[in-house]
PDB file of N, CA and C in Angstrom:
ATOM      1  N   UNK A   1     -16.482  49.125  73.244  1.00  0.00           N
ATOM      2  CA  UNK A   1     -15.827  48.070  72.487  1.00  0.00           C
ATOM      3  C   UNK A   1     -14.944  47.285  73.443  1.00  0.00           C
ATOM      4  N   UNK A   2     -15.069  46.021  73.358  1.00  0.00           N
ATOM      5  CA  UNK A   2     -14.663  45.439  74.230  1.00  0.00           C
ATOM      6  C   UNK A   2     -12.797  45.057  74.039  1.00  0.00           C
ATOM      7  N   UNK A   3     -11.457  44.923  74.418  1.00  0.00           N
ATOM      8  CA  UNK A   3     -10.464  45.057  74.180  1.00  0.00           C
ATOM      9  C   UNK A   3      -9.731  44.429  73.483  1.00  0.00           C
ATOM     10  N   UNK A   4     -10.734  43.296  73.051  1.00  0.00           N
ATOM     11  CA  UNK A   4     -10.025  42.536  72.270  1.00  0.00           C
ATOM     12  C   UNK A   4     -10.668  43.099  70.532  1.00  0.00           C
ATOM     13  N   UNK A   5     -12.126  43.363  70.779  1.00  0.00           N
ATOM     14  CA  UNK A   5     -12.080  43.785  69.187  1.00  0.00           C
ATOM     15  C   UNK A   5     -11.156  45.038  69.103  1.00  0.00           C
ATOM     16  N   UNK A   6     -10.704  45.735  70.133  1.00  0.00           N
ATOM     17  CA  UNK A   6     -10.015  47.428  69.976  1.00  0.00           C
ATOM     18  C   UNK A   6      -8.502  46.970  69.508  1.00  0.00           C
ATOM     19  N   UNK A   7      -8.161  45.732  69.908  1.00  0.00           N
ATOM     20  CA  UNK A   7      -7.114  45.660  69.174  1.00  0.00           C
ATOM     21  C   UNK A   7      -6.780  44.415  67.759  1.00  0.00           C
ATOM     22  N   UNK A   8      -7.755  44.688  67.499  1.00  0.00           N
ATOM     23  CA  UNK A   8      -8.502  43.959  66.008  1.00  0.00           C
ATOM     24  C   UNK A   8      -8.627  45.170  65.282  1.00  0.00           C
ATOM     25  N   UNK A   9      -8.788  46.425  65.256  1.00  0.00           N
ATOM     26  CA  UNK A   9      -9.840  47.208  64.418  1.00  0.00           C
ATOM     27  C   UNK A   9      -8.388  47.663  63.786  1.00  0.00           C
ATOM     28  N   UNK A  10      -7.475  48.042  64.591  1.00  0.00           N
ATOM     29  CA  UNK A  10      -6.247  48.732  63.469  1.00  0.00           C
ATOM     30  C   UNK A  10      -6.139  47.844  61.910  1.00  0.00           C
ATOM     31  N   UNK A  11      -5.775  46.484  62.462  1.00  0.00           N
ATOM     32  CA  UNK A  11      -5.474  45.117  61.273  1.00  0.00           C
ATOM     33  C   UNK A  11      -6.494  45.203  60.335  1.00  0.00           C
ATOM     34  N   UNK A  12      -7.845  45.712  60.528  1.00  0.00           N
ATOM     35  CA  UNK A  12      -8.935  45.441  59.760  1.00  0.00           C
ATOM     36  C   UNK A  12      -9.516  46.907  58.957  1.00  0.00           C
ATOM     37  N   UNK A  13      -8.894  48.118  59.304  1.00  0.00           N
ATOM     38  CA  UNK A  13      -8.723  48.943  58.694  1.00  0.00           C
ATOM     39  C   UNK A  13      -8.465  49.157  57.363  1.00  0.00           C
ATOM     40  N   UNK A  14      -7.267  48.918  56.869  1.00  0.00           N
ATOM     41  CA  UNK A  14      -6.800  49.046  55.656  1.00  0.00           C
ATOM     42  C   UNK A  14      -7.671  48.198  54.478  1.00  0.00           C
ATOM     43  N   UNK A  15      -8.302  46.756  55.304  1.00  0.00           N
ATOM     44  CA  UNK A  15      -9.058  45.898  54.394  1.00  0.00           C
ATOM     45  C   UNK A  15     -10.264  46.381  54.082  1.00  0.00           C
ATOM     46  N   UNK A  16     -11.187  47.719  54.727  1.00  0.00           N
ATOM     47  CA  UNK A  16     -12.119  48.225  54.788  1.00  0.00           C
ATOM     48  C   UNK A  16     -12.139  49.094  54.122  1.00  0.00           C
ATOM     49  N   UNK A  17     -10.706  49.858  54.107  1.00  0.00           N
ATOM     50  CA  UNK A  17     -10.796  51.448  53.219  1.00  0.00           C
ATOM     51  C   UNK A  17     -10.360  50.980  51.950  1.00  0.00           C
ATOM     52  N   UNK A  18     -10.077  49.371  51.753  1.00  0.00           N
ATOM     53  CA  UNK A  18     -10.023  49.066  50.215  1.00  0.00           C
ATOM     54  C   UNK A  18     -10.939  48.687  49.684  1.00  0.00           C
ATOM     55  N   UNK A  19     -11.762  48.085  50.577  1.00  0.00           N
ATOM     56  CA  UNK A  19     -13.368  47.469  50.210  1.00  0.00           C
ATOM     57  C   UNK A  19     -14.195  48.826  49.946  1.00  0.00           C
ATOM     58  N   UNK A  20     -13.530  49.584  50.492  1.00  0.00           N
ATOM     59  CA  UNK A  20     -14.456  51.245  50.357  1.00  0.00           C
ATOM     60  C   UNK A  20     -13.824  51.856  49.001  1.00  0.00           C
ATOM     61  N   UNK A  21     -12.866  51.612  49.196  1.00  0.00           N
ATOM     62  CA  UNK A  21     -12.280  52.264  47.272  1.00  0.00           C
ATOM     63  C   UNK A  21     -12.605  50.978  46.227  1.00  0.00           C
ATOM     64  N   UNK A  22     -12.826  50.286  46.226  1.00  0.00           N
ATOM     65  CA  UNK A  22     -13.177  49.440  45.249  1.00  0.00           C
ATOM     66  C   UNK A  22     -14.401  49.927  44.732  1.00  0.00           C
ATOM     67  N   UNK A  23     -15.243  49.620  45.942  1.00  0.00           N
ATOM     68  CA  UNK A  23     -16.941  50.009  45.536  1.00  0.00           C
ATOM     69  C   UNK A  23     -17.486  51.193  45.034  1.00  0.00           C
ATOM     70  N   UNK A  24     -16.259  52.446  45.848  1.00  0.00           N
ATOM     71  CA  UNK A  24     -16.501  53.714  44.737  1.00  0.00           C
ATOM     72  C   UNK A  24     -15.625  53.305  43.572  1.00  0.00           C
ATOM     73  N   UNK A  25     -14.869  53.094  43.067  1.00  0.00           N
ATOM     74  CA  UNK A  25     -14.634  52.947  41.784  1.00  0.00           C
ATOM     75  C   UNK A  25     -15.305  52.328  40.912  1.00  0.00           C
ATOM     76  N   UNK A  26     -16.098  50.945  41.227  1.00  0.00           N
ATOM     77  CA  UNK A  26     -16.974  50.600  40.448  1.00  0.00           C
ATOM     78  C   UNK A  26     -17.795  51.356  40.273  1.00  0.00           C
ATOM     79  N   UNK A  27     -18.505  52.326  41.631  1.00  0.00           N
ATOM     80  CA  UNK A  27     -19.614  52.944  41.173  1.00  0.00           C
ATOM     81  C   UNK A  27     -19.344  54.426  40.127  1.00  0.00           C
ATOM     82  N   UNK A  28     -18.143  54.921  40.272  1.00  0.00           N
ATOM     83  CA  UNK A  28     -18.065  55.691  39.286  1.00  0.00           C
ATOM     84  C   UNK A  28     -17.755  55.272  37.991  1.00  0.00           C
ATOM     85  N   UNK A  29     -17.025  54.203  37.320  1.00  0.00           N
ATOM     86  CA  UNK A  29     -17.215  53.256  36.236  1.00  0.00           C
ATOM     87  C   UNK A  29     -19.125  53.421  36.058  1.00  0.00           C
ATOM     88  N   UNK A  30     -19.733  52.739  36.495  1.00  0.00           N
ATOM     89  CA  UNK A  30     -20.778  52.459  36.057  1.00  0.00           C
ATOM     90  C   UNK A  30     -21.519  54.172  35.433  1.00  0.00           C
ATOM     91  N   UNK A  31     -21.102  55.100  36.368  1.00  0.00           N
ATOM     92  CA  UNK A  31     -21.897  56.239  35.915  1.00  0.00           C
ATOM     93  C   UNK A  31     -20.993  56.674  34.536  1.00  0.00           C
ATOM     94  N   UNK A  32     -19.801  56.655  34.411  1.00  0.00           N
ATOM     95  CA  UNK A  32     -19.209  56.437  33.131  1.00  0.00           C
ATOM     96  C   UNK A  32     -19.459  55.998  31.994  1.00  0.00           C
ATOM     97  N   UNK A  33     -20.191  54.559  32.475  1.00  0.00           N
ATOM     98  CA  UNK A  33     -20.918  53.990  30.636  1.00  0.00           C
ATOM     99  C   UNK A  33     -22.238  54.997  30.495  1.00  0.00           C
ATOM    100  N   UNK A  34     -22.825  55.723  31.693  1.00  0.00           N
ATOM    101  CA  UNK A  34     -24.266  56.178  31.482  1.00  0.00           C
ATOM    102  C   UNK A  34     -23.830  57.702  30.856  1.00  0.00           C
ATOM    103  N   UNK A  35     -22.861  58.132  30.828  1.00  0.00           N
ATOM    104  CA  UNK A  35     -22.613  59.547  30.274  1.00  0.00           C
ATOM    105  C   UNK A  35     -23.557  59.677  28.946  1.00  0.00           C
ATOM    106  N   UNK A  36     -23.478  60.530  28.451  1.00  0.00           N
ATOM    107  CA  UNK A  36     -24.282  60.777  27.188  1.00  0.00           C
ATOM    108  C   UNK A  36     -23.093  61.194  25.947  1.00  0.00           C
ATOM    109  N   UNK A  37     -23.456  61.530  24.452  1.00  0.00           N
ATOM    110  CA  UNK A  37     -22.024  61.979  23.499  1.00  0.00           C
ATOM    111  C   UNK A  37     -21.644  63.495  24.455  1.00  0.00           C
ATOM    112  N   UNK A  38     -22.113  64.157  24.250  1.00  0.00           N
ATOM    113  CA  UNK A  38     -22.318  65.526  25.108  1.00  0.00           C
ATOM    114  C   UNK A  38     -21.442  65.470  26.311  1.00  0.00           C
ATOM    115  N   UNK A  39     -21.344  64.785  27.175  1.00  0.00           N
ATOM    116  CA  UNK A  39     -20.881  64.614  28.721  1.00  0.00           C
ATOM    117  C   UNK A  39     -19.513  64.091  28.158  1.00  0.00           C
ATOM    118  N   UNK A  40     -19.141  63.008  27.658  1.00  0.00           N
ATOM    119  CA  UNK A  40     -18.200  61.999  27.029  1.00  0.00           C
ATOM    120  C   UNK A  40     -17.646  63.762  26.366  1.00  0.00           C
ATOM    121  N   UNK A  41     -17.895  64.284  25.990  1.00  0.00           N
ATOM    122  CA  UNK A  41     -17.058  65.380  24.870  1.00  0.00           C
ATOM    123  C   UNK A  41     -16.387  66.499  25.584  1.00  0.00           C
ATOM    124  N   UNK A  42     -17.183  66.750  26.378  1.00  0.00           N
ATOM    125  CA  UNK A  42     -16.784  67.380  27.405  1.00  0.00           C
ATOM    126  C   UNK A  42     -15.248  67.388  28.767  1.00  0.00           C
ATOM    127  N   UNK A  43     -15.597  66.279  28.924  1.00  0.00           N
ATOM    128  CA  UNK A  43     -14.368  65.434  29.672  1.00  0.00           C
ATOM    129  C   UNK A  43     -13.205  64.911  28.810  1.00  0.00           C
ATOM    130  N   UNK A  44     -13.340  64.609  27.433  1.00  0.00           N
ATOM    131  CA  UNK A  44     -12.198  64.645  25.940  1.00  0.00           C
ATOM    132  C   UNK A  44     -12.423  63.113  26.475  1.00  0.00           C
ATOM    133  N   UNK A  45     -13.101  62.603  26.938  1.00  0.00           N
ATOM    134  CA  UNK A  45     -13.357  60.667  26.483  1.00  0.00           C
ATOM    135  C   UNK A  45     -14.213  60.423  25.583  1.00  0.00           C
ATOM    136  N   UNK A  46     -13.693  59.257  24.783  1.00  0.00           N
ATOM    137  CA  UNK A  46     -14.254  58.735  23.639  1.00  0.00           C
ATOM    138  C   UNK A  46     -15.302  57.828  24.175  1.00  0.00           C
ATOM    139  N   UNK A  47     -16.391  57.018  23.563  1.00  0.00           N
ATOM    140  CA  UNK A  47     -17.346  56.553  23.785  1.00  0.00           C
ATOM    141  C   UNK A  47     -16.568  55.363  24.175  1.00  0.00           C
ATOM    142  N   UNK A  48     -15.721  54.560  23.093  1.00  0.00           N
ATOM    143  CA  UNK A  48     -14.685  53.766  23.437  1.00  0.00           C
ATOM    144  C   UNK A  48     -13.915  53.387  24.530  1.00  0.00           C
ATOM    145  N   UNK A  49     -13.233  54.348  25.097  1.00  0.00           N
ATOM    146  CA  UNK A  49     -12.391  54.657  25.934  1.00  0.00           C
ATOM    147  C   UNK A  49     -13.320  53.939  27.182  1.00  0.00           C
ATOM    148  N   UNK A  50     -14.667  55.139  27.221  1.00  0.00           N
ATOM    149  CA  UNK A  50     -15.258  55.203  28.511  1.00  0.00           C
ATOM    150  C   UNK A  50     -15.758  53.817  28.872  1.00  0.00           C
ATOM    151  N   UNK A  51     -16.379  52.660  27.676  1.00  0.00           N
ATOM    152  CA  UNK A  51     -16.496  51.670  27.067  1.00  0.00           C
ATOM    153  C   UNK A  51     -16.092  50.702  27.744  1.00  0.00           C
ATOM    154  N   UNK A  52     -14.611  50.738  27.567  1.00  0.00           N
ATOM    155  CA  UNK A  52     -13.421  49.729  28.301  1.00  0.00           C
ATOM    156  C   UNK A  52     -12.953  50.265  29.470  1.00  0.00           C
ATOM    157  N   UNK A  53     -13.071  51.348  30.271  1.00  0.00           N
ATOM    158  CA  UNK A  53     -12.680  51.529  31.507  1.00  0.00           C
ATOM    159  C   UNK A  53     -14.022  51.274  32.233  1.00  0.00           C
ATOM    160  N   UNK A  54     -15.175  51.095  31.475  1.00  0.00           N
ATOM    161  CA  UNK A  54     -16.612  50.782  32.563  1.00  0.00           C
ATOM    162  C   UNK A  54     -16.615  49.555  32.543  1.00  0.00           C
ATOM    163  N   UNK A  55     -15.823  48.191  31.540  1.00  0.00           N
ATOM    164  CA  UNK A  55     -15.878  47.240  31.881  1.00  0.00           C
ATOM    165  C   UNK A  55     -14.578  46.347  32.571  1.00  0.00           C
ATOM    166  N   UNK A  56     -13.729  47.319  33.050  1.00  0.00           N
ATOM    167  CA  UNK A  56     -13.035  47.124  34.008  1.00  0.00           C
ATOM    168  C   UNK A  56     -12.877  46.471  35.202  1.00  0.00           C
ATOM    169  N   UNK A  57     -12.825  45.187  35.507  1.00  0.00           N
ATOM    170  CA  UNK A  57     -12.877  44.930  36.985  1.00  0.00           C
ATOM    171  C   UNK A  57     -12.890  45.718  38.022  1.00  0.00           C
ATOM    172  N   UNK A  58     -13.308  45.589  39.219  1.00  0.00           N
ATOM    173  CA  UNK A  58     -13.159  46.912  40.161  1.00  0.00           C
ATOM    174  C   UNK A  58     -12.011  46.428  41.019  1.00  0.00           C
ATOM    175  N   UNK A  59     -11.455  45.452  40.987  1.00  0.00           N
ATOM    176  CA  UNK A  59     -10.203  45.261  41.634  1.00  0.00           C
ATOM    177  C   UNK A  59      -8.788  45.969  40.725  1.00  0.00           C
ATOM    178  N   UNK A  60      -9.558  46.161  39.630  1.00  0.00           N
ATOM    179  CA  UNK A  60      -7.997  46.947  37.931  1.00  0.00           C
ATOM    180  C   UNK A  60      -8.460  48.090  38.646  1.00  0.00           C
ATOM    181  N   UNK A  61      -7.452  48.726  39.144  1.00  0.00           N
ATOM    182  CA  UNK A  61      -7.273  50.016  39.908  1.00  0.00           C
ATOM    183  C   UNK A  61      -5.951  50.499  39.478  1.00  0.00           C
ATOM    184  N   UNK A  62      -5.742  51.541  39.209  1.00  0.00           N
ATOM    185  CA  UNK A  62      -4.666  51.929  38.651  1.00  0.00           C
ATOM    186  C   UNK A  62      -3.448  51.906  40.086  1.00  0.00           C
ATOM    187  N   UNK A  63      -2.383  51.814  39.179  1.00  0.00           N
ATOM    188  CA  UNK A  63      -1.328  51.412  40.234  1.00  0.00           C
ATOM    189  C   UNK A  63      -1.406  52.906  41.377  1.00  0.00           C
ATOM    190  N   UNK A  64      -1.686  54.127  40.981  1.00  0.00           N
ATOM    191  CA  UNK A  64      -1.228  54.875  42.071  1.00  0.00           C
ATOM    192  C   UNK A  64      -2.422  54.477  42.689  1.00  0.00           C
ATOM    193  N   UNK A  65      -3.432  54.528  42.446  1.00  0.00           N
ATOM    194  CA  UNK A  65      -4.353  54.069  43.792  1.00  0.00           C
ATOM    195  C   UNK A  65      -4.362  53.241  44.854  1.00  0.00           C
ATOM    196  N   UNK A  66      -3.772  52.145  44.102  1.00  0.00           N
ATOM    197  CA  UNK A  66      -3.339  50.738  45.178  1.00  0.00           C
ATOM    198  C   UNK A  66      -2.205  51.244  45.950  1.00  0.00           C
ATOM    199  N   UNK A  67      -1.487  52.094  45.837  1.00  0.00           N
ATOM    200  CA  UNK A  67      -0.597  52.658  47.019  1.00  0.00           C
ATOM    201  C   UNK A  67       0.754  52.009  46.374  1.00  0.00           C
TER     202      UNK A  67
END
């Protein structure tokens, strides 16, 4: 790596491991609407619940996540 991207990569870090938690959160949202009644009963979420947190933006991250 040449020295100028090596001192680029710290700054561009944090924007990466949020682009990386975003995309898992959407992707676990999405497996959320696919649960079944069974799975949903199990975990004590309502069909509802799971409903409106799968259509959640993936940037609505709950505050402790965002740091």
């Amino acid at each position: 790596m040449s020295r100028s991207l090596a001192l680029l990569a710290p700054a561009r870090a944090p924007r990466r491991m949020g682009l990386i938690a975003m995309l898992a959160l959407h992707r676990q949202r999405r497996q959320l609407a696919k649960l079944d009644a069974a799975a949903l009963r199990d975990i004590g979420v309502s069909r509802e619940a799971a409903k409106a947190e799968a259509t959640r933006a993936p940037w609505d991250a709950p505050a402790h996540w965002r740091g």
